[in-house]
N, C-alpha and C. Protein backbone atom coordinates (compact mmCIF):
# COMPACT_ATOMS: atom_id res chain seq x y z
N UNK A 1 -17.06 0.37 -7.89
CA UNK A 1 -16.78 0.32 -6.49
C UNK A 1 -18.01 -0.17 -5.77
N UNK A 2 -17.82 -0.91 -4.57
CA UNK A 2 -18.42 -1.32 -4.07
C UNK A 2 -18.43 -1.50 -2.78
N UNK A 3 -19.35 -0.80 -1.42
CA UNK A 3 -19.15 -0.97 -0.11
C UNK A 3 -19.29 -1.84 0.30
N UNK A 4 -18.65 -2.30 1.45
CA UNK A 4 -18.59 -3.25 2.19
C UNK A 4 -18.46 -3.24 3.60
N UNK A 5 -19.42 -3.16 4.47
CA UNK A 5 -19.30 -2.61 5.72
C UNK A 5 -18.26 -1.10 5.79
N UNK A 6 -17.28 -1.33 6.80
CA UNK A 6 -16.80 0.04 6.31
C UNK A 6 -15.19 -0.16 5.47
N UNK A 7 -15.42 -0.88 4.71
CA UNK A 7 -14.43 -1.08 3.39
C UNK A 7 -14.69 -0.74 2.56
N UNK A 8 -14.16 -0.21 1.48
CA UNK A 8 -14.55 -0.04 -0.02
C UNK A 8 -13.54 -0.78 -1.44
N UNK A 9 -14.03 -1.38 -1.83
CA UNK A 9 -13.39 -2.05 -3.30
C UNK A 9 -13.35 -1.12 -4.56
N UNK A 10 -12.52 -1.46 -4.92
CA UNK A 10 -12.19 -0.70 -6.20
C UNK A 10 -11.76 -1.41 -7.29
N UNK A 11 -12.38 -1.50 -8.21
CA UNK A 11 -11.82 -2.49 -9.31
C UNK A 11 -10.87 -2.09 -10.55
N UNK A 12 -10.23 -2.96 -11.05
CA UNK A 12 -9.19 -2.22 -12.17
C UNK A 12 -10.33 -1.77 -12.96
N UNK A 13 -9.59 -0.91 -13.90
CA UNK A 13 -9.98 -0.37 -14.85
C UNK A 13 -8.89 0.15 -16.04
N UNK A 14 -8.94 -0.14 -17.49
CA UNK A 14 -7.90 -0.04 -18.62
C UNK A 14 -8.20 1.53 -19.54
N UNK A 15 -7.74 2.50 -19.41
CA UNK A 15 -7.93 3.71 -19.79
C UNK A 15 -7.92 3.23 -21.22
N UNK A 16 -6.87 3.24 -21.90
CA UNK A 16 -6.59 2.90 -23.14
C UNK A 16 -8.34 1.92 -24.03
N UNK A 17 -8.02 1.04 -23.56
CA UNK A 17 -9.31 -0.13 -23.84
C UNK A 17 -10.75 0.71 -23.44
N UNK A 18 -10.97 1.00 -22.25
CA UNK A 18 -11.79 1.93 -21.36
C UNK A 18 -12.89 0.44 -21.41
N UNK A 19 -12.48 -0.61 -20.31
CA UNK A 19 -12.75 -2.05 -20.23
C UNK A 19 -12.77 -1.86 -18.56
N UNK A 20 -13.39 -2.68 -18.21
CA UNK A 20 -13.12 -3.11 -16.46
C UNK A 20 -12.31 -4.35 -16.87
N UNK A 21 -11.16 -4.14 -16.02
CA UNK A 21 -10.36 -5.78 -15.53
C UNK A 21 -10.97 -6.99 -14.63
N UNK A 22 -11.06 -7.72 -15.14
CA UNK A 22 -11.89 -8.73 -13.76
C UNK A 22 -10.50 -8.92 -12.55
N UNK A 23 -9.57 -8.48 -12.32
CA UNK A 23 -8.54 -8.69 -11.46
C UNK A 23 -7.89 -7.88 -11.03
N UNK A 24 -7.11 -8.06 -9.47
CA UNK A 24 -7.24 -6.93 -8.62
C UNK A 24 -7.44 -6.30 -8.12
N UNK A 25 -8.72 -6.41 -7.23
CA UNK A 25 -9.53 -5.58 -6.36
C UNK A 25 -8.48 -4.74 -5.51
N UNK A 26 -8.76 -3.63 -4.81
CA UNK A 26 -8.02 -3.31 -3.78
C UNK A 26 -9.00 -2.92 -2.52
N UNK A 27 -8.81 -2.98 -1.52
CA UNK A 27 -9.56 -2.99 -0.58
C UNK A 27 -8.78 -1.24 0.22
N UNK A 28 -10.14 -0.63 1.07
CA UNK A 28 -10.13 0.97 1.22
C UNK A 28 -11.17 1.01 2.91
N UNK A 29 -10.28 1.58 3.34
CA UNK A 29 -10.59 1.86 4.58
C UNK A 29 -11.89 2.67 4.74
N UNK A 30 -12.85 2.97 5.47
CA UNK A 30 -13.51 3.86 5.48
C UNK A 30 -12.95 4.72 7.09
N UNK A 31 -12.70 4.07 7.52
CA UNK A 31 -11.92 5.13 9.31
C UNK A 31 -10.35 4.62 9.65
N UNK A 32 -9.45 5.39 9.51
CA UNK A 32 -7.95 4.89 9.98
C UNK A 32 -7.96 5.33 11.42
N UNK A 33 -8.94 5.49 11.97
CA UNK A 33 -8.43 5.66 13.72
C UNK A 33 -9.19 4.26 13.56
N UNK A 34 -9.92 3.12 13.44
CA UNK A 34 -9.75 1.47 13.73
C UNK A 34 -8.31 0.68 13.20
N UNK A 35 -8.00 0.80 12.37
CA UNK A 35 -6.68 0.28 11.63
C UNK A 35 -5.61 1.11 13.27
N UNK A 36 -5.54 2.04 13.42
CA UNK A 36 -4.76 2.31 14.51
C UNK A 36 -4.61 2.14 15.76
N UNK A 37 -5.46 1.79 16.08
CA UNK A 37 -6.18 1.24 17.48
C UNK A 37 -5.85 -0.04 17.16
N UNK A 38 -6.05 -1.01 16.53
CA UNK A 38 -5.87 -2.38 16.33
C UNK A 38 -4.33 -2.50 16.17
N UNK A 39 -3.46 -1.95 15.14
CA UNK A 39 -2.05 -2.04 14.70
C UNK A 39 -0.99 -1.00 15.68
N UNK A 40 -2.48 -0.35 16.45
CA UNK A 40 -0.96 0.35 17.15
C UNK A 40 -0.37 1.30 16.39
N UNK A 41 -0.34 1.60 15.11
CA UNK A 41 0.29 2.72 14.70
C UNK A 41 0.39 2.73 13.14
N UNK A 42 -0.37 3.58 12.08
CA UNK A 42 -0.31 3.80 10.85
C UNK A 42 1.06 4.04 10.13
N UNK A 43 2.01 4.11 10.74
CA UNK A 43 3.76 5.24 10.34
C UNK A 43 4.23 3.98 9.36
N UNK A 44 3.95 2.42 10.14
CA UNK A 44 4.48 1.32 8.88
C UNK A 44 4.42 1.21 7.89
N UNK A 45 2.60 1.54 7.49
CA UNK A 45 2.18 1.42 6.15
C UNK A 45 1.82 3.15 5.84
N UNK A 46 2.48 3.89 5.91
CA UNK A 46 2.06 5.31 5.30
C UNK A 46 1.65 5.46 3.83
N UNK A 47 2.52 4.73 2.98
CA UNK A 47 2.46 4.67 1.47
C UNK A 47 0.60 4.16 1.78
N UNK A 48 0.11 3.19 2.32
CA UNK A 48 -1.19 2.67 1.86
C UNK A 48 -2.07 3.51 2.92
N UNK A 49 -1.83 4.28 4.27
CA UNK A 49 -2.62 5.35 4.37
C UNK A 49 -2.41 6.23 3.55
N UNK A 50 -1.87 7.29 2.86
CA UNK A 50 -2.05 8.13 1.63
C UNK A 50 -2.80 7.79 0.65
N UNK A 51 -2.77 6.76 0.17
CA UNK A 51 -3.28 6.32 -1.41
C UNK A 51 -4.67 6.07 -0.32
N UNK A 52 -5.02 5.87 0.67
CA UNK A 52 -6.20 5.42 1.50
C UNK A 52 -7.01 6.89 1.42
N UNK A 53 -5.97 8.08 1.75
CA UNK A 53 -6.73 9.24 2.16
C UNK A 53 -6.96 9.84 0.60
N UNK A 54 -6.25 9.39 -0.11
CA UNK A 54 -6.50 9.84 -1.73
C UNK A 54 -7.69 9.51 -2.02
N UNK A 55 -8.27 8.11 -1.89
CA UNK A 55 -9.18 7.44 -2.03
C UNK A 55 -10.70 8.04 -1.82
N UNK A 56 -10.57 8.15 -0.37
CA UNK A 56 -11.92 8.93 0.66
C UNK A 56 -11.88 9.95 -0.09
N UNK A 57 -11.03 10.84 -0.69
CA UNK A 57 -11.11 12.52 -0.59
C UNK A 57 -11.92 12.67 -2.02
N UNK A 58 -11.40 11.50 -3.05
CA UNK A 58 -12.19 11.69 -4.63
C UNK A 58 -13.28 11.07 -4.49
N UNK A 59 -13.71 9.97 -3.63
CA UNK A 59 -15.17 9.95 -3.25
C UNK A 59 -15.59 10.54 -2.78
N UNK A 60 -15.36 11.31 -1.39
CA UNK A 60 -15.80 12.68 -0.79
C UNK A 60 -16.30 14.13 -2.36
N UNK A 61 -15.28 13.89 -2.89
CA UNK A 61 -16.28 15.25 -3.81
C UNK A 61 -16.61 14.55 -5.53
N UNK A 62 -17.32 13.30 -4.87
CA UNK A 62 -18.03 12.61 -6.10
C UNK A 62 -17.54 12.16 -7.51
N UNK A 63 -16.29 11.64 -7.11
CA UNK A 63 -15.71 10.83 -7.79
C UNK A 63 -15.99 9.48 -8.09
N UNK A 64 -15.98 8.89 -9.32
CA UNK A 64 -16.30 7.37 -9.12
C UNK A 64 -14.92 6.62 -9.70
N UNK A 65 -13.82 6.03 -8.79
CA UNK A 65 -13.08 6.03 -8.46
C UNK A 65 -12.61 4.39 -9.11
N UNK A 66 -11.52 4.41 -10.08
CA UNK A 66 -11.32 2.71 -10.18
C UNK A 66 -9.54 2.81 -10.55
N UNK A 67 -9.33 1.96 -10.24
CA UNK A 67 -7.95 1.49 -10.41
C UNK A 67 -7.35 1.48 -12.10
N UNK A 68 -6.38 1.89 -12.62
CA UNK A 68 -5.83 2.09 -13.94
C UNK A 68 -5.12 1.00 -13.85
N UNK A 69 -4.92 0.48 -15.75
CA UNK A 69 -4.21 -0.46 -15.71
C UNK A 69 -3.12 -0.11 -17.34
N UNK A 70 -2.58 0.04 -17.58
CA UNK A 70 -1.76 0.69 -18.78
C UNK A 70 -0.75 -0.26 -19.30
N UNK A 71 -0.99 -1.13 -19.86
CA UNK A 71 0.32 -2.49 -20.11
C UNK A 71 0.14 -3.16 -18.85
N UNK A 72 1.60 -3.51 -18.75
CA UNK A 72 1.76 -3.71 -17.46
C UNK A 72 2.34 -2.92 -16.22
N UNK A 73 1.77 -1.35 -16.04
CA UNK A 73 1.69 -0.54 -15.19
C UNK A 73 0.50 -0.11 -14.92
N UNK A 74 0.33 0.03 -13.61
CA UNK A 74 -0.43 0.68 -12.70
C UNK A 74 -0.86 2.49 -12.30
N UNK A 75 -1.81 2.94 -12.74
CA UNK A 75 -2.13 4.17 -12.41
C UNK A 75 -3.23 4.03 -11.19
N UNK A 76 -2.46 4.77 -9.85
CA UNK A 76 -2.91 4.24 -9.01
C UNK A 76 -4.61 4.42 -8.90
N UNK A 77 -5.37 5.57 -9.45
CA UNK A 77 -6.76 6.38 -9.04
C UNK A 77 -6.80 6.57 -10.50
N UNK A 78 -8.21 6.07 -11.48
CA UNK A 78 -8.72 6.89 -12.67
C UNK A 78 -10.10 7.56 -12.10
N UNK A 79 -10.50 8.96 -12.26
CA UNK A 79 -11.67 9.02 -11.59
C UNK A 79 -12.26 10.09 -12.18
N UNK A 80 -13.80 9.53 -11.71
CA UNK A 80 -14.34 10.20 -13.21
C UNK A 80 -15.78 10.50 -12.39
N UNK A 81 -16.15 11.86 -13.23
CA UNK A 81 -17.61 12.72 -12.73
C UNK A 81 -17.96 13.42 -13.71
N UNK A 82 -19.49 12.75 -13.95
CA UNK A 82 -19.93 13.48 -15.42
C UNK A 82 -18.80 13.42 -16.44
N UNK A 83 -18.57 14.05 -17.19
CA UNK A 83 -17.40 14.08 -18.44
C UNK A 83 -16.58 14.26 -18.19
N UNK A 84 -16.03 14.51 -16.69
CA UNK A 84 -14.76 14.99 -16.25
C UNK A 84 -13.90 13.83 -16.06
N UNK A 85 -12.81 13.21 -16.22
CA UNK A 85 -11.85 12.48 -15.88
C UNK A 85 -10.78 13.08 -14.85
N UNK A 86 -10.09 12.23 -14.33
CA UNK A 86 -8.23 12.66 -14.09
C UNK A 86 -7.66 11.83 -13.13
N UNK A 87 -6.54 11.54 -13.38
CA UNK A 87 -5.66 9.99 -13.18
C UNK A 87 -4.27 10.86 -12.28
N UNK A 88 -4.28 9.46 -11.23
CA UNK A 88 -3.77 10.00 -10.13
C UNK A 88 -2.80 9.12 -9.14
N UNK A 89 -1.59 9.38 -9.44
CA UNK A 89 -0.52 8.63 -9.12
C UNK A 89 -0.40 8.87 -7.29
N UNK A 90 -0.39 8.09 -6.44
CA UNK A 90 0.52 8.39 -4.93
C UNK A 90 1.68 7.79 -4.69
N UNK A 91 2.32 8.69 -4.24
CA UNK A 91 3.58 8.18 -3.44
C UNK A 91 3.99 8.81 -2.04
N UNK A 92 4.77 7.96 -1.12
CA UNK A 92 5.26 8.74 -0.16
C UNK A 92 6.51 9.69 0.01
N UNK A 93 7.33 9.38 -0.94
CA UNK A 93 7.84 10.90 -1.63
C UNK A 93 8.84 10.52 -2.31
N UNK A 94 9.37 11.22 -3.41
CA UNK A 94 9.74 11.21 -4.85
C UNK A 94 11.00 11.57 -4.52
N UNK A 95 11.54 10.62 -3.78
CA UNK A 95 12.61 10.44 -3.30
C UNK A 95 14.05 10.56 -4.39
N UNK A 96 13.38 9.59 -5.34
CA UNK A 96 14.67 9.15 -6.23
C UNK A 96 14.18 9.30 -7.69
N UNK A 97 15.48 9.76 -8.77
CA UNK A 97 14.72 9.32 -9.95
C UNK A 97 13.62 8.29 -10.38
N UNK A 98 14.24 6.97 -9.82
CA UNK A 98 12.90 5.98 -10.33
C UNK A 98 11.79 6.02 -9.93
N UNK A 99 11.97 6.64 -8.45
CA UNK A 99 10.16 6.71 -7.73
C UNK A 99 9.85 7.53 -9.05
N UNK A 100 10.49 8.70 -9.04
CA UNK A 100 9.81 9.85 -10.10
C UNK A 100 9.29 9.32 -11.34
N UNK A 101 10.45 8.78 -11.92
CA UNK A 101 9.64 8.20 -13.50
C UNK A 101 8.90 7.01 -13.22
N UNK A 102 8.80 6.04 -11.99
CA UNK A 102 7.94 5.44 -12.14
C UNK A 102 6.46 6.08 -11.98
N UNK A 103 6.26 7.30 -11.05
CA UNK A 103 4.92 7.55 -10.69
C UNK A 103 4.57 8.09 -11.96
N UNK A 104 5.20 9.26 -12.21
CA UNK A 104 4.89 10.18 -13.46
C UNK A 104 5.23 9.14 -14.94
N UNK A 105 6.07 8.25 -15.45
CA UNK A 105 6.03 7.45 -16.42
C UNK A 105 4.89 7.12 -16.98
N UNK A 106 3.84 6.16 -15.93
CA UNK A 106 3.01 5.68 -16.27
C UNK A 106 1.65 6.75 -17.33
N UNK A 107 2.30 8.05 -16.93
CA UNK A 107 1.62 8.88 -17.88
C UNK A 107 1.43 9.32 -19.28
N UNK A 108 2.68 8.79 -19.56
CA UNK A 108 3.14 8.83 -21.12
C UNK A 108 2.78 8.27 -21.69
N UNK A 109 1.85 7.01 -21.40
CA UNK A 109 1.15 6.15 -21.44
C UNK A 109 -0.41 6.58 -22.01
N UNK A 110 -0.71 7.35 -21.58
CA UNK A 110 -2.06 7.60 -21.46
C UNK A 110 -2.46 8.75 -22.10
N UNK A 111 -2.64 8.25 -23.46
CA UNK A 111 -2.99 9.62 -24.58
C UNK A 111 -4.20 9.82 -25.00
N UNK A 112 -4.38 10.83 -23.94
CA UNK A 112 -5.79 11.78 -23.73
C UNK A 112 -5.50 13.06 -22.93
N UNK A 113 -6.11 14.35 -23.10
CA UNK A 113 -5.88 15.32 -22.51
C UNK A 113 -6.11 15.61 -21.12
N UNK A 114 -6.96 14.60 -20.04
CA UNK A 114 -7.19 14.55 -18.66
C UNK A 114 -6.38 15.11 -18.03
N UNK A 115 -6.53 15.98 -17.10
CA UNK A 115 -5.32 15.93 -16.06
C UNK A 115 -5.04 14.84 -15.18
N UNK A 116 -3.77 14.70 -14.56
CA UNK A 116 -2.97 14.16 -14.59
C UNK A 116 -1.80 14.19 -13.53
N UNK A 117 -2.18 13.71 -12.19
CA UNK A 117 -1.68 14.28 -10.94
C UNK A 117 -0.62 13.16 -10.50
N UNK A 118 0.39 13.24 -9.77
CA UNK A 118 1.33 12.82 -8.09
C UNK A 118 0.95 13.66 -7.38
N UNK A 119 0.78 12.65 -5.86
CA UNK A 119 0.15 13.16 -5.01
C UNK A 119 1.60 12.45 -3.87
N UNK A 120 2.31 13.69 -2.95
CA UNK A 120 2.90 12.90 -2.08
C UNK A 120 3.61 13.81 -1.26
N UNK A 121 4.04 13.31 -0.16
CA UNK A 121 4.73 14.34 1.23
C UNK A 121 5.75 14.96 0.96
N UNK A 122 6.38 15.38 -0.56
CA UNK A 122 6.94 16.44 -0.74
C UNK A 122 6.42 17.58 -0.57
N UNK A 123 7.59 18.60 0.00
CA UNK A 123 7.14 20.09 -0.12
C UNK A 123 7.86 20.64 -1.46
N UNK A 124 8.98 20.35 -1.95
CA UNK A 124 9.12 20.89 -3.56
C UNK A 124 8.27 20.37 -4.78
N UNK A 125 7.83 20.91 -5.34
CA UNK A 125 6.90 21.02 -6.61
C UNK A 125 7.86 20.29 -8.02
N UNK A 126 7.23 18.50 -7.89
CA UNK A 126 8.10 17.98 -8.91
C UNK A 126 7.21 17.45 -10.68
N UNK A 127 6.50 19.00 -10.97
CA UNK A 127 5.33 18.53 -11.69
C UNK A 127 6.79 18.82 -13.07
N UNK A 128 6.07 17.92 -14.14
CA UNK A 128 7.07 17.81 -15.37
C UNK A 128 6.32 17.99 -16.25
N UNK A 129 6.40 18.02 -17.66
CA UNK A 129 6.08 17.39 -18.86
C UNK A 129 3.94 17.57 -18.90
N UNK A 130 3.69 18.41 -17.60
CA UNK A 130 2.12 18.99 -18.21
C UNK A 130 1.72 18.17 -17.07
N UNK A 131 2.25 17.29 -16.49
CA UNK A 131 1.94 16.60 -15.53
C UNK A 131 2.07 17.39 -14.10
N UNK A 132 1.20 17.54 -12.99
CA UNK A 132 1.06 18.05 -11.85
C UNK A 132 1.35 16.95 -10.55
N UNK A 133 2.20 17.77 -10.08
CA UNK A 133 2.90 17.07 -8.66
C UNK A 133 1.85 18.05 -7.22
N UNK A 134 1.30 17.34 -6.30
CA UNK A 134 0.92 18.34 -5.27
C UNK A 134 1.39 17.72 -3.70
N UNK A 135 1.40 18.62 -2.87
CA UNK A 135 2.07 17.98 -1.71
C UNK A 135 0.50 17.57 -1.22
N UNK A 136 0.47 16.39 -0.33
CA UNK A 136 -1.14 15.87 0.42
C UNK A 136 -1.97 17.05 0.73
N UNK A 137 -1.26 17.88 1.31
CA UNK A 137 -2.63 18.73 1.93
C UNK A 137 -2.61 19.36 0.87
N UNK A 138 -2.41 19.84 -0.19
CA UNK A 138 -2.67 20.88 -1.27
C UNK A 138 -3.64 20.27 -1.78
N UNK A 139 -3.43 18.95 -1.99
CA UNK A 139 -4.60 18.23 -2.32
C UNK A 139 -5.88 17.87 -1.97
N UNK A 140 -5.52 17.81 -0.73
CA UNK A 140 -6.70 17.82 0.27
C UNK A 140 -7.39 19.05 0.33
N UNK A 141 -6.52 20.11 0.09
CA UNK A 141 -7.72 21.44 0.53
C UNK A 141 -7.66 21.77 -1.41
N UNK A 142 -7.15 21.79 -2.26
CA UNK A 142 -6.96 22.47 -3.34
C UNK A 142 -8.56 22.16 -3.83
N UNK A 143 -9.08 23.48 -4.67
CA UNK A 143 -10.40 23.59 -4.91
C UNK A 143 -10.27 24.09 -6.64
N UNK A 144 -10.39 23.83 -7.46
CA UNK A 144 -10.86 22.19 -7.68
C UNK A 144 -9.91 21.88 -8.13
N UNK A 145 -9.70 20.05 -8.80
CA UNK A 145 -8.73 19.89 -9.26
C UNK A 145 -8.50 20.35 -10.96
N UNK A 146 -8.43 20.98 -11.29
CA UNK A 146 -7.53 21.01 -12.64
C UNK A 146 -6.42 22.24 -12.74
């Protein structure tokens, strides 16, 4: 990762391989009251404020934060401190079977013992298979993650 005024980049990264991707940067807000003031209103893109506030919160408690890449699926957050890992799906809510197996799928994928989160504006608890579901603010305040 890399700052950029008040942006932040995040580069892929291949769990499996444990390689950086040269492709796909994603670009990360550092303040959503400018994005709101300019657009008038965050409610359009909620899915990319969440995965935004996901972002800040695992750098906030010293995460070093890169994008997963698993085949050809996406794990949205791999993030890692000292020896600690854990991979971290967002959504804006797990609406439907496929949101579900798509967020949580990409986990079956990934054979290593890390934990292993969805993060999204549900209030029912849709953790499966060892895998952990949390609603945003649980996440936001939950101390620590495992």
């Amino acid at each position: 990762m890399c700052n950029i005024g008040s942006k932040s980049i995040v580069m892929d990264f291949d769990p499996q391989g444990k390689k950086v991707l040269k492709t796909m940067e994603k670009y990360y807000l550092a303040d959503h009251g400018i994005r709101e003031a300019i657009l008038e209103s965050n409610q359009r893109d909620i899915q990319l404020v969440l995965e935004n506030l996901v972002f800040l919160e695992m750098k906030r408690r010293g995460y070093e934060v890169r994008i997963g890449k698993v085949g050809a699926q996406e794990v949205d957050f791999v993030g890692t401190k000292g020896g600690e890992k854990l991979y971290i799906q967002v959504s804006y809510l797990l609406a439907s079977p496929q949101t579900i197996e798509q967020e949580f799928g990409v986990f079956n994928e990934i054979h290593d013992n890390f934990p292993k989160f969805a993060v999204s504006m549900d209030e029912l608890d849709f953790s499966r298979n060892g895998y952990h579901h949390w609603n945003i603010r649980d996440f936001l305040l939950g101390e620590p993650w495992t």
